[in-house]
Protein backbone atom coordinates (compact mmCIF):
# COMPACT_ATOMS: atom_id res chain seq x y z
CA UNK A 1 221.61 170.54 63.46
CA UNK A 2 220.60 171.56 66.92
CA UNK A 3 218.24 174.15 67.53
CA UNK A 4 217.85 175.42 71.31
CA UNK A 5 214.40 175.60 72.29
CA UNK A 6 213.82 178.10 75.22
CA UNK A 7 210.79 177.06 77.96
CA UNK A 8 209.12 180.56 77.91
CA UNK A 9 209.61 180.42 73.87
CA UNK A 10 207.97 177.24 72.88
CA UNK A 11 205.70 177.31 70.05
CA UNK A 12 205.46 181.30 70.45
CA UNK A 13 201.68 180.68 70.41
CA UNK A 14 201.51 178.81 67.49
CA UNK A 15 200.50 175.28 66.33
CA UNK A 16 202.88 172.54 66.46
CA UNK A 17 203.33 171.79 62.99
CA UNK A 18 203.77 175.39 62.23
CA UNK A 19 206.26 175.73 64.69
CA UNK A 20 208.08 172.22 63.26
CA UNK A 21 207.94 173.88 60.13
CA UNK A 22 209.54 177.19 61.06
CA UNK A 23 211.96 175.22 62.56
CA UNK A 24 213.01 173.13 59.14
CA UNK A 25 212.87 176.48 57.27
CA UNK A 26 215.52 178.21 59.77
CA UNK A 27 217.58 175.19 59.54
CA UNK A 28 217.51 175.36 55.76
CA UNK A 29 216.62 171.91 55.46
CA UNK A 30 214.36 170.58 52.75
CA UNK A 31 211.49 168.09 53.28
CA UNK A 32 213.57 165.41 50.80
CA UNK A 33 216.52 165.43 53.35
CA UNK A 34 214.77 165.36 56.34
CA UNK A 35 212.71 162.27 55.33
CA UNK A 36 215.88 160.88 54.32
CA UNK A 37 217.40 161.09 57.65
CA UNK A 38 214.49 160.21 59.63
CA UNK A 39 212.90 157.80 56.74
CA UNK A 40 209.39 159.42 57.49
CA UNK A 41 207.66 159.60 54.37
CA UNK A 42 207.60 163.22 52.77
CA UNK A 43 203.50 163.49 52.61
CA UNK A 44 203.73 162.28 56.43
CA UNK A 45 206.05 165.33 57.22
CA UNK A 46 203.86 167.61 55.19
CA UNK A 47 200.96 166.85 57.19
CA UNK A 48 202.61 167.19 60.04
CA UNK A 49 203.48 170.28 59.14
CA UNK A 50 199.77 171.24 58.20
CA UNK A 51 198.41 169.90 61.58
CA UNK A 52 196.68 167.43 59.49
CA UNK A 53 196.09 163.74 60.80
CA UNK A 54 197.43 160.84 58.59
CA UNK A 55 194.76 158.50 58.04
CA UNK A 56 196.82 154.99 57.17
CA UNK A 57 199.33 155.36 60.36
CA UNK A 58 198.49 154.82 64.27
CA UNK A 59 198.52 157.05 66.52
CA UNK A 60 202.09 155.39 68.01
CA UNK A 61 203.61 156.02 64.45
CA UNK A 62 202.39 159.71 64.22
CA UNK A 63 203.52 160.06 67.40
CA UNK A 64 206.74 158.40 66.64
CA UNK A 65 207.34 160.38 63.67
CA UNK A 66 207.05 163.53 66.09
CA UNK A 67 209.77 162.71 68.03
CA UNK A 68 211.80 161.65 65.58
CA UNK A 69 211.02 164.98 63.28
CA UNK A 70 211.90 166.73 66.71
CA UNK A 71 215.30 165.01 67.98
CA UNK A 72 216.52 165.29 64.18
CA UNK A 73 216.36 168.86 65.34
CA UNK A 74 217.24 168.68 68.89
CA UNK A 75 214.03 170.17 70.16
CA UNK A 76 212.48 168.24 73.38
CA UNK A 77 210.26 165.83 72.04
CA UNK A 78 208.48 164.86 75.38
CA UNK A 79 207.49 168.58 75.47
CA UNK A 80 206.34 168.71 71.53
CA UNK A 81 204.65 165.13 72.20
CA UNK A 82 202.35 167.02 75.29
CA UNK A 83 201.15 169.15 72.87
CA UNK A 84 199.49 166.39 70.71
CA UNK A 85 195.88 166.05 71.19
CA UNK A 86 195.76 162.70 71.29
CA UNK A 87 192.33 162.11 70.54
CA UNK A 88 192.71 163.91 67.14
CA UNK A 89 194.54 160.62 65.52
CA UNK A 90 192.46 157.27 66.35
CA UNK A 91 194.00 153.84 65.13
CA UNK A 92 192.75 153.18 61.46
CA UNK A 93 189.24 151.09 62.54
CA UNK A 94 189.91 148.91 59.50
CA UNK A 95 193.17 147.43 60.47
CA UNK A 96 192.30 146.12 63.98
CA UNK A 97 188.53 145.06 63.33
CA UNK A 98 187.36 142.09 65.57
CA UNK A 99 185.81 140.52 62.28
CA UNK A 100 189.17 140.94 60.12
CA UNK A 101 191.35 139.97 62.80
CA UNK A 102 189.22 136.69 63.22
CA UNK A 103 188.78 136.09 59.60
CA UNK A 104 192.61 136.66 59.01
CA UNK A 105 193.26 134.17 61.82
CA UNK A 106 191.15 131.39 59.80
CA UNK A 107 192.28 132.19 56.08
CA UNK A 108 196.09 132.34 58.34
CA UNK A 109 195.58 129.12 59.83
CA UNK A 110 193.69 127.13 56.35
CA UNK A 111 197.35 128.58 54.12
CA UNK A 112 199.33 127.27 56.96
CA UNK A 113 197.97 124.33 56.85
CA UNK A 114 199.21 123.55 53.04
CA UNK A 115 202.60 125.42 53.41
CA UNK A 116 203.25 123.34 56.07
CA UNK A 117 202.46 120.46 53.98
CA UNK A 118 204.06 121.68 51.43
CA UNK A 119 207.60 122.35 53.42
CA UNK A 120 207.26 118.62 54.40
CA UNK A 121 207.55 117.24 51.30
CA UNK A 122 210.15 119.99 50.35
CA UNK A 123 212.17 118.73 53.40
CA UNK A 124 211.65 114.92 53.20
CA UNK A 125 213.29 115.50 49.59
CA UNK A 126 216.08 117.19 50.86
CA UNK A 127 216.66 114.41 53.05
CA UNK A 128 216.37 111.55 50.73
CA UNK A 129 218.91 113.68 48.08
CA UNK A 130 221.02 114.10 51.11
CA UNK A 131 221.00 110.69 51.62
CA UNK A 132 221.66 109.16 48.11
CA UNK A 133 224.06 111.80 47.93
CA UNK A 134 226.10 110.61 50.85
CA UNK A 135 225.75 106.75 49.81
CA UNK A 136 227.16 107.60 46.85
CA UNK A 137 230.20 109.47 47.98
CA UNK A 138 230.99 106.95 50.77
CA UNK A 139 230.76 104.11 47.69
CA UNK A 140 233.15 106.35 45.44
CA UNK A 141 235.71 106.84 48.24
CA UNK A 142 235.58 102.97 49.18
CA UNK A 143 235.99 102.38 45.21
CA UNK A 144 238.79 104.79 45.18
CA UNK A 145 240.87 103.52 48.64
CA UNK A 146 240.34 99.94 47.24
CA UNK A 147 241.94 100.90 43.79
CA UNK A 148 244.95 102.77 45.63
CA UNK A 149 245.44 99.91 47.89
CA UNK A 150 245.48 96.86 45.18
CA UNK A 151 248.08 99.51 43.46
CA UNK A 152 250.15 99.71 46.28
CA UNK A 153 250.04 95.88 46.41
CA UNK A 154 250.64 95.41 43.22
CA UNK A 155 253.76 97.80 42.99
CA UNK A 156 255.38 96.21 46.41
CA UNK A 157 254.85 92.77 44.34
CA UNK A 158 257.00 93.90 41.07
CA UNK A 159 259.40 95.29 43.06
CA UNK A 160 259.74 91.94 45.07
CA UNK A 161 259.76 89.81 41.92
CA UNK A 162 261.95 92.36 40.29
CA UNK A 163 264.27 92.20 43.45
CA UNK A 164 264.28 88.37 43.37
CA UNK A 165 264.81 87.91 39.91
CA UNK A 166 268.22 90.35 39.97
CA UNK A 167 269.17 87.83 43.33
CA UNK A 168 269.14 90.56 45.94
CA UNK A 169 267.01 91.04 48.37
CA UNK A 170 265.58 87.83 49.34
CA UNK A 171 267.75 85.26 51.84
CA UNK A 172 265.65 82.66 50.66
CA UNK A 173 265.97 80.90 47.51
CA UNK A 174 262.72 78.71 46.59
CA UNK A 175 263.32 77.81 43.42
């Protein structure tokens, strides 16, 4: 899906989301597949496309999304990126507010406090099961090499009785 943008050509005077948009209409490409293959969300494209700024994303993600809308098509996406007014799309003030940040950093810290805690425990658990678990396989295996041993001593024993009673076998008679 490459589209060959000439220098003298670009934008023909128009706005850059019209121009993206002219571009995904003479591709006949819809707005579902493009998001698809970029995984930009459709109302993000549309505004794009409408020159409109998208409140809940950075300016790094709307600029990202630019690029990405433009090497889907193989248009230069440095050049399209130039064209971005870069004032126009300020990082969300909410997100990256000195108070939030600090009081995230506190309620972060108090919750990590008592997971922490909580792993712990989780962990000395495991370790205890782990333990008891492995005391009580080693005891089963003794139990079970002990039992296959007094076998094997027991069956060498009949067959040395049985051996001495039929008189062959043994050189020396102690009866």
């Amino acid at each position: 899906m490459t589209t060959e943008t000439k220098k003298d050509d670009w934008l023909d005077g128009q706005d850059l989301g019209s121009y993206l948009k002219k571009i995904r209409l003479k591709n006949n490409v819809s707005i579902e597949r493009l998001s698809s293959h970029t995984k930009i969300r459709q109302e993000s494209i549309i505004a794009i496309e409408n020159n409109e700024s998208i409140d809940h994303v950075p300016q790094a993600y709307y600029r990202g999304y630019i690029k990405c809308y433009c090497l889907f098509f193989g248009i230069d996406a440095e050049q399209a990126l130039s064209s971005v007014a870069s004032g126009n799309y300020e990082i969300p003030k909410s997100s990256y507010s000195k108070v939030n940040t600090f009081q995230f950093q506190q309620n972060s810290t108090k919750q990590d406090t008592s997971v922490t805690k909580a792993r712990k425990s989780n962990q000395y658990k495991k370790v205890i099961m782990a333990t008891i678990l492995l005391f009580v396989v080693a005891g089963v295996a003794t139990i079970a090499i002990k039992h296959s041993r007094s076998e094997t001593t027991a069956s060498s024993e009949n067959e040395a009785t049985q051996k001495s009673d039929t008189g062959f076998g043994s050189i020396i008679d102690i009866s």
